[in-house]
N, C-alpha and C. Protein backbone atom coordinates (compact mmCIF):
# COMPACT_ATOMS: atom_id res chain seq x y z
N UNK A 1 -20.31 197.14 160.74
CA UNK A 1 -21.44 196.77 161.54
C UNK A 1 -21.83 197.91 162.46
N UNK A 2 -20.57 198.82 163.13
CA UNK A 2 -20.87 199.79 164.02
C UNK A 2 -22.20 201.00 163.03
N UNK A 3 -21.76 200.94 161.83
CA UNK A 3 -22.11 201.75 161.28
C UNK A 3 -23.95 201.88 160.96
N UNK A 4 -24.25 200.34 160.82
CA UNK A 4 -25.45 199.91 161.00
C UNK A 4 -26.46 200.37 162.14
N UNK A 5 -25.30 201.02 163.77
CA UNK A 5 -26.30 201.18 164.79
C UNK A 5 -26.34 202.94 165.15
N UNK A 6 -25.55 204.12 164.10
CA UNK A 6 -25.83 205.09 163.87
C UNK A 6 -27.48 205.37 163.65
N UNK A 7 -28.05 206.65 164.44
CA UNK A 7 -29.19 206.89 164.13
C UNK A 7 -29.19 207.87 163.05
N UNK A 8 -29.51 207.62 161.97
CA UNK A 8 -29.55 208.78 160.92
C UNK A 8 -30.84 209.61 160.41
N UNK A 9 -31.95 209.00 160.94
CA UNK A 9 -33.02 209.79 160.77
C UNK A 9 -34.25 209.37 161.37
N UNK A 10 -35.43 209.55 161.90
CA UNK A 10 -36.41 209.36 162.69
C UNK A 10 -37.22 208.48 161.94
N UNK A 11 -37.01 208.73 160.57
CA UNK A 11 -38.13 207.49 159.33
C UNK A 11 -37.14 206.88 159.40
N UNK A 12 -38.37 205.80 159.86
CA UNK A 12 -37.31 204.12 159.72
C UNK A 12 -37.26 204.12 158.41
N UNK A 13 -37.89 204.19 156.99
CA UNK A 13 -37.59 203.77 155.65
C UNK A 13 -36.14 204.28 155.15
N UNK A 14 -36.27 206.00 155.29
CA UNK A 14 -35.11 206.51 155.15
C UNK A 14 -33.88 206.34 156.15
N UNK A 15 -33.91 205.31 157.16
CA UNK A 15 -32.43 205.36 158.25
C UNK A 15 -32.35 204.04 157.57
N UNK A 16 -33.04 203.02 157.67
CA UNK A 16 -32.53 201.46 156.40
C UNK A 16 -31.92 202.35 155.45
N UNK A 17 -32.53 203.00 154.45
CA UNK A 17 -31.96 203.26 153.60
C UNK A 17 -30.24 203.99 153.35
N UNK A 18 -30.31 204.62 154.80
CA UNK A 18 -28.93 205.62 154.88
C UNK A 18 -28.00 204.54 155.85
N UNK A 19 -28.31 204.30 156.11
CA UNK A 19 -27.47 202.67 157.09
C UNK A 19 -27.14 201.85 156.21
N UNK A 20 -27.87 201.67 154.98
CA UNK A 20 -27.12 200.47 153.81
C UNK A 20 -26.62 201.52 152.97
N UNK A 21 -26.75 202.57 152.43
CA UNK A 21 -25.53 203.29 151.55
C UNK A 21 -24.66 204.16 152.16
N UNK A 22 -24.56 203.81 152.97
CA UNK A 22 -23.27 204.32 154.26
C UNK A 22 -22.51 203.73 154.31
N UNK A 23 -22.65 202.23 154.30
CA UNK A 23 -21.97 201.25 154.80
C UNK A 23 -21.33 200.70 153.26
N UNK A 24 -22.03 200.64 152.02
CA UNK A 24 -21.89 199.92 150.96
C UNK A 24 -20.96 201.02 150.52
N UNK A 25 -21.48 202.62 150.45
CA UNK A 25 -19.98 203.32 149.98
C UNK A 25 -19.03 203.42 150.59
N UNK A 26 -18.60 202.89 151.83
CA UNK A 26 -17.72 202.86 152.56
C UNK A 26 -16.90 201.43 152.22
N UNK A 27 -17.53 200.53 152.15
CA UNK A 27 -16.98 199.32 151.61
C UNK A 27 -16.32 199.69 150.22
N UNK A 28 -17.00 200.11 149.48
CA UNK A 28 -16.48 200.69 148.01
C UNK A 28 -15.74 201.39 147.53
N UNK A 29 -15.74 202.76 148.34
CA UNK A 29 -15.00 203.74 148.51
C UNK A 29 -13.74 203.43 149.16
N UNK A 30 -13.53 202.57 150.12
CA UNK A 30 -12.33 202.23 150.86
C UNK A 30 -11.66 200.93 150.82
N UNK A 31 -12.82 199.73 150.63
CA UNK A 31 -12.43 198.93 150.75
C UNK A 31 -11.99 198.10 149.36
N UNK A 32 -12.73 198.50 148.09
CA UNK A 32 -11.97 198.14 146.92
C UNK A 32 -10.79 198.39 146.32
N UNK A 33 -10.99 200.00 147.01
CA UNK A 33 -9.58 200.25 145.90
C UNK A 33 -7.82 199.54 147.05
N UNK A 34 -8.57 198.87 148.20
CA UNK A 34 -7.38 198.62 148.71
C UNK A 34 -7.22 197.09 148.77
N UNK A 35 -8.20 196.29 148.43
CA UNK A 35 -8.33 195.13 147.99
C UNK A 35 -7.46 194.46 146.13
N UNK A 36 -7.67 196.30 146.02
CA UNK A 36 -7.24 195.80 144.34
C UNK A 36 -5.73 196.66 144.22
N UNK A 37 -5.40 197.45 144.92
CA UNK A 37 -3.62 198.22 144.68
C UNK A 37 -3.03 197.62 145.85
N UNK A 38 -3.51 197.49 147.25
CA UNK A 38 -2.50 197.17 148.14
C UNK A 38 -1.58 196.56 148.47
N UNK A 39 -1.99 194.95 147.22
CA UNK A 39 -0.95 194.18 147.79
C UNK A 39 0.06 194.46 146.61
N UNK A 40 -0.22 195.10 145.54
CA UNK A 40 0.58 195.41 144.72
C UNK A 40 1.48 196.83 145.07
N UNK A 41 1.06 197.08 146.05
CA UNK A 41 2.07 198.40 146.68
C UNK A 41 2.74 197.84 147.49
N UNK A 42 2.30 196.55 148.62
CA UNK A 42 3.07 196.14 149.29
C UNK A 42 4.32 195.30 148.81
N UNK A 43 3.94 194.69 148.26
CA UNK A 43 4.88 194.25 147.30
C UNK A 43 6.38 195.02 146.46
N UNK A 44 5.17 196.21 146.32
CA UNK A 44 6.52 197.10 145.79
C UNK A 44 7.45 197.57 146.98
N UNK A 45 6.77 198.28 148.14
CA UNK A 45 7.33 198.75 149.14
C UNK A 45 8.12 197.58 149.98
N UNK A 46 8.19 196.39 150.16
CA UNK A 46 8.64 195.90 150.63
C UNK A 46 9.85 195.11 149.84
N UNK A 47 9.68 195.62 149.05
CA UNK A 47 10.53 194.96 148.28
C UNK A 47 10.78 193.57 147.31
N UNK A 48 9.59 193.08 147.33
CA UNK A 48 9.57 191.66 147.06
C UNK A 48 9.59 190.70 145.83
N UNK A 49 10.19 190.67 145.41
CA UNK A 49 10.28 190.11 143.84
C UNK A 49 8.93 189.35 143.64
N UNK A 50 9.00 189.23 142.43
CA UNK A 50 7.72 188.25 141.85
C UNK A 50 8.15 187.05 142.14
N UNK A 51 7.01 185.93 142.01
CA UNK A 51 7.03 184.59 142.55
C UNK A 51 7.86 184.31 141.35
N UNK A 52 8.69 183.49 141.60
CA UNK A 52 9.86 182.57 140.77
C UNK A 52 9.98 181.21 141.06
N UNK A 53 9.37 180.36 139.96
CA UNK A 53 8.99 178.49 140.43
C UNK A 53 10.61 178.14 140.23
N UNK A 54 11.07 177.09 141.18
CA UNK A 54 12.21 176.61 140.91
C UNK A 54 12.25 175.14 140.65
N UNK A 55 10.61 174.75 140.85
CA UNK A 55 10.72 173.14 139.97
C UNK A 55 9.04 173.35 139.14
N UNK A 56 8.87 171.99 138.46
CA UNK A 56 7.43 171.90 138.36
C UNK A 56 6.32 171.89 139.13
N UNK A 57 6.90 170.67 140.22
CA UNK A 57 5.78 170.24 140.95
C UNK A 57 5.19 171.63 141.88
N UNK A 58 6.33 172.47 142.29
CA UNK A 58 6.34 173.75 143.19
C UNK A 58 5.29 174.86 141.91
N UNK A 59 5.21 174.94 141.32
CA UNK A 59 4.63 175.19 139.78
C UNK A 59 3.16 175.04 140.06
N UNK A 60 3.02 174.26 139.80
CA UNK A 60 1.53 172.76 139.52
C UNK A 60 0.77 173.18 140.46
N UNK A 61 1.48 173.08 142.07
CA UNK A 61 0.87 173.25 143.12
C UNK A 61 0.24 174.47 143.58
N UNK A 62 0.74 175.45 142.57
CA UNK A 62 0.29 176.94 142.61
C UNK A 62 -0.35 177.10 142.18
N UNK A 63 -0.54 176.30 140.65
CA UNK A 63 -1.44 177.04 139.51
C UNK A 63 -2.91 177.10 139.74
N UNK A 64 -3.56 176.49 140.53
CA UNK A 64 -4.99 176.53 140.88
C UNK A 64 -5.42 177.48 141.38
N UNK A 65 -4.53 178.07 142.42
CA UNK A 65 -4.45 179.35 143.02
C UNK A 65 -4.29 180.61 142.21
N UNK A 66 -3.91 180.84 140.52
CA UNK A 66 -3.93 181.96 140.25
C UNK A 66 -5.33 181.93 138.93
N UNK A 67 -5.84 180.97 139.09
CA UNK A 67 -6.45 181.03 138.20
C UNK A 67 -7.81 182.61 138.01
N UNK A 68 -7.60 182.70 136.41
CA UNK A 68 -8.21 183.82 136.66
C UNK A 68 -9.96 183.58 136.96
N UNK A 69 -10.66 184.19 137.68
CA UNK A 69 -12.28 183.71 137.81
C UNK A 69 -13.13 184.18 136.63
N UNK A 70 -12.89 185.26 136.53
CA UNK A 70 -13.46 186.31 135.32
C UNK A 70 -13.59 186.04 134.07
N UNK A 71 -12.25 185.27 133.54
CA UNK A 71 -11.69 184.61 132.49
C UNK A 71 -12.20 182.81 132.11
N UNK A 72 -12.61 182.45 133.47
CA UNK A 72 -12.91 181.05 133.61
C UNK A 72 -14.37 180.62 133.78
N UNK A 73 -15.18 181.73 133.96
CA UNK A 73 -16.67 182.06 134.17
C UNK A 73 -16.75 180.99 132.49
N UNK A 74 -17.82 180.06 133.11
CA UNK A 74 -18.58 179.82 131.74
C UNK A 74 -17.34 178.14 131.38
N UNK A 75 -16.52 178.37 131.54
CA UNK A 75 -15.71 177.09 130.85
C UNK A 75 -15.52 175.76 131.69
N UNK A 76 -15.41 174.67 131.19
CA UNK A 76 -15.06 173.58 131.62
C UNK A 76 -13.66 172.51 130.30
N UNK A 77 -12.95 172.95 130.63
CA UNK A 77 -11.69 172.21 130.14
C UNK A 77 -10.77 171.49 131.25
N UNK A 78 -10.35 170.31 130.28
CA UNK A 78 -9.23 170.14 131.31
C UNK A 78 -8.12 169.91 130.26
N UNK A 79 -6.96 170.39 130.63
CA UNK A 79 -5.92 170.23 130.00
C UNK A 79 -4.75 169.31 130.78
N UNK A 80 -4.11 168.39 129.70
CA UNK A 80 -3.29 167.40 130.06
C UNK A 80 -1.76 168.21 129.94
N UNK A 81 -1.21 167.92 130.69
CA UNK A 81 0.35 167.71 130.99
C UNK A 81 0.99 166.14 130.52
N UNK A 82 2.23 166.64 129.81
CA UNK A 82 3.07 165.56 129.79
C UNK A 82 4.36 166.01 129.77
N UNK A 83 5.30 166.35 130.93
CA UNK A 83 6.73 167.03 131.63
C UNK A 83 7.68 166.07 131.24
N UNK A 84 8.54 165.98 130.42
CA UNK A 84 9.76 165.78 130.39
C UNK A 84 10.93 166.23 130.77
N UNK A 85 12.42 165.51 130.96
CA UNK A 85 13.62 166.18 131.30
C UNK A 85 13.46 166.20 132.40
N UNK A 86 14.05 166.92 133.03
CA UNK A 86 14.26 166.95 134.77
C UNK A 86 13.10 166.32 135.78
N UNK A 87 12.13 166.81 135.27
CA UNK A 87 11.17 166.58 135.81
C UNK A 87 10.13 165.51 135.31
N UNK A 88 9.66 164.78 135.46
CA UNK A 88 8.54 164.36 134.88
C UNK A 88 7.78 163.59 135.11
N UNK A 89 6.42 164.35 134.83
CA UNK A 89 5.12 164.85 135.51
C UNK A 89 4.23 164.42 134.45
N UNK A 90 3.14 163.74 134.60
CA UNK A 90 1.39 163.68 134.04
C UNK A 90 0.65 163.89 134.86
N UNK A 91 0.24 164.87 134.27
CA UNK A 91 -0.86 165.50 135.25
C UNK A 91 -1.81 166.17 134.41
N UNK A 92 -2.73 166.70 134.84
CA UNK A 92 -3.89 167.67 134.18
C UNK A 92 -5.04 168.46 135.54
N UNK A 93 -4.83 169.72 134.59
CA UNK A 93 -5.76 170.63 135.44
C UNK A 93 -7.50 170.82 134.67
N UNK A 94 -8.25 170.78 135.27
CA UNK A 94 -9.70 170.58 135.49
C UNK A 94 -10.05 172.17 136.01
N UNK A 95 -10.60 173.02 134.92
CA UNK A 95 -11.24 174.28 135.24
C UNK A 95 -12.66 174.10 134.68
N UNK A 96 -13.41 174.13 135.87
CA UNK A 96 -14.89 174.36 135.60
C UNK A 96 -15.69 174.90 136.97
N UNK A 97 -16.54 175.59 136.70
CA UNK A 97 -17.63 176.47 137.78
C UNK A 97 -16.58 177.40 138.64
N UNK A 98 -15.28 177.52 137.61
CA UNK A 98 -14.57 178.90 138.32
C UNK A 98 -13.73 178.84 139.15
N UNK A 99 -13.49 177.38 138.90
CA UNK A 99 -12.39 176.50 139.66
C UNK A 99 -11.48 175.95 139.29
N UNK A 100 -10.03 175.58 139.49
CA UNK A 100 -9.17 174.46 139.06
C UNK A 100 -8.56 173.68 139.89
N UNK A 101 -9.10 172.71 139.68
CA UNK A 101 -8.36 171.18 140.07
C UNK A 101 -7.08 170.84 139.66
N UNK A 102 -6.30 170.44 140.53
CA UNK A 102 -4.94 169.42 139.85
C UNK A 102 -5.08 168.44 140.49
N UNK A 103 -4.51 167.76 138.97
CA UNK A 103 -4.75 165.70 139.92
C UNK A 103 -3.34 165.22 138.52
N UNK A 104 -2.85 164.26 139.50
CA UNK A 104 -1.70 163.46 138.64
C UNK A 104 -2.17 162.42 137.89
N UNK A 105 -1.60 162.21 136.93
CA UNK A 105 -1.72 160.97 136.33
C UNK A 105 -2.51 161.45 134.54
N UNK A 106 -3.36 160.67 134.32
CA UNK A 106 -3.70 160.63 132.78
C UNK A 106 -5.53 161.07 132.63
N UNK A 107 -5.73 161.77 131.80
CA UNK A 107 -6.91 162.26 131.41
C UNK A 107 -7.66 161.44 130.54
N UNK A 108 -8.66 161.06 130.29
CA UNK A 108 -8.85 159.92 128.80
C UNK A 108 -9.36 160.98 128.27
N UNK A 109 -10.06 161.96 127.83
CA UNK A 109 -10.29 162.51 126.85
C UNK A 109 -10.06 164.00 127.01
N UNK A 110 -8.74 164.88 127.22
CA UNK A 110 -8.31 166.25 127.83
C UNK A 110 -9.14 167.45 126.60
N UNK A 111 -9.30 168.34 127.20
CA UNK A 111 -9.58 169.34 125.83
C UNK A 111 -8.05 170.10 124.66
N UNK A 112 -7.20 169.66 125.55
CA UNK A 112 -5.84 169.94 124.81
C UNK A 112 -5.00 169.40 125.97
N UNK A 113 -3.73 168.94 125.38
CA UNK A 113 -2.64 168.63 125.78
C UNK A 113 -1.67 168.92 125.44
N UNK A 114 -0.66 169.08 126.65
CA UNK A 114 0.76 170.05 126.22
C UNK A 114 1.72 168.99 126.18
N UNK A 115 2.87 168.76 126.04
CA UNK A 115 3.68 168.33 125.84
C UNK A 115 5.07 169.22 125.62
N UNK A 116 5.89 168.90 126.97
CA UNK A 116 6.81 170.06 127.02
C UNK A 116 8.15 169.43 128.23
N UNK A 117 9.21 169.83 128.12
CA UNK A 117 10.37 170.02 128.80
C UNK A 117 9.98 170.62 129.77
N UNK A 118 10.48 170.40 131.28
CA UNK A 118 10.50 170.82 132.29
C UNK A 118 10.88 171.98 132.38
N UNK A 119 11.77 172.12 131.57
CA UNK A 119 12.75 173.09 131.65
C UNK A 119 12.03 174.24 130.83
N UNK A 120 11.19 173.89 129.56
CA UNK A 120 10.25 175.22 128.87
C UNK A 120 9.40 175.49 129.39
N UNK A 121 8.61 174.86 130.22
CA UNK A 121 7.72 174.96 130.68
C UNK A 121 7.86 175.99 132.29
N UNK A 122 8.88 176.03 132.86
CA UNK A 122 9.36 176.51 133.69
C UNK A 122 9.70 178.28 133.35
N UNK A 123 10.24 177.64 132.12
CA UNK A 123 11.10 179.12 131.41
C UNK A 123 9.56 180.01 131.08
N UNK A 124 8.77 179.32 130.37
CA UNK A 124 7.19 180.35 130.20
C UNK A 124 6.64 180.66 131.28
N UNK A 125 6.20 180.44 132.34
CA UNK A 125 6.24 180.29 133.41
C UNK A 125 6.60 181.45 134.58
N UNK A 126 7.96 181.23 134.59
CA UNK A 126 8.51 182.56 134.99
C UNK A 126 8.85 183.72 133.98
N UNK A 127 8.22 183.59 132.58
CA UNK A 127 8.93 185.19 131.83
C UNK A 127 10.11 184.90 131.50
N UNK A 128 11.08 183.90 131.46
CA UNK A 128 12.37 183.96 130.94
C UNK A 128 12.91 183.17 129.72
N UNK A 129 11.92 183.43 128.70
CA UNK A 129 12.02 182.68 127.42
C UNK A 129 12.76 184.40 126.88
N UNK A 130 13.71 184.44 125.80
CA UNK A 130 14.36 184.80 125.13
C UNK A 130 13.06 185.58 124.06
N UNK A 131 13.44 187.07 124.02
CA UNK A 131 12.27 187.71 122.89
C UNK A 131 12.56 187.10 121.40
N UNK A 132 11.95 186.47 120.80
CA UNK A 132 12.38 186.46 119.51
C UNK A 132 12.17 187.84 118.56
N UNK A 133 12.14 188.90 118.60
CA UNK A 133 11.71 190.16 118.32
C UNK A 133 12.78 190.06 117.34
């Protein structure tokens, strides 16, 4: 905003003009590339392991939060859950307008449904399924 009250030239057309690409390459120039490595440096520098779910529901309650936007542009699915073994969970997540919903219970008509062990579902999840290679 400070940057907005710099005088950069006596033509008002050309000081609008140098007051908004001052400010927009500065946002761009500085502020993307630290929006998009930083927390992945902080992370490294601090030491911090990757997120590791230790139940479902701790799981579930996340997944709305990583959803990708970019990837979800354009779709409306909802997919059903049905958790067995340790845990167990019906539920289904609702992605549409770039969003995901979680809500418990039963879907009447899901676009796919999983059906899975607490315990596999956990294991995909965190990366610790066995390579079949």
């Amino acid at each position: 905003m400070l940057l907005t009250l710099i005088t950069y030239s006596d033509n008002m057309v050309l000081q609008q003009i140098l007051q908004n690409v001052v400010t927009i390459s500065i946002l761009l120039g500085i502020g993307y590339p630290i929006t998009k490595f930083l927390p992945n440096y902080l992370q490294q520098k601090m030491g911090v392991d990757t997120i590791r779910f230790t139940s479902i529901g701790e799981m579930f309650a996340a997944m709305p939060y990583g959803l990708n936007k970019k990837k979800a542009s354009g779709k409306d699915v909802t997919i059903q859950f049905h958790i067995t073994g340790d845990e167990v969970i019906n539920c289904f997540f609702t992605i549409r307008d770039e969003k995901c919903t979680y809500t418990e219970g039963e879907y009447e008509n899901p676009t796919m449904t999983i059906n899975t062990p607490a315990k596999i579902w956990l294991d995909v999840s965190n990366g610790d399924l066995p390579d079949e290679g």
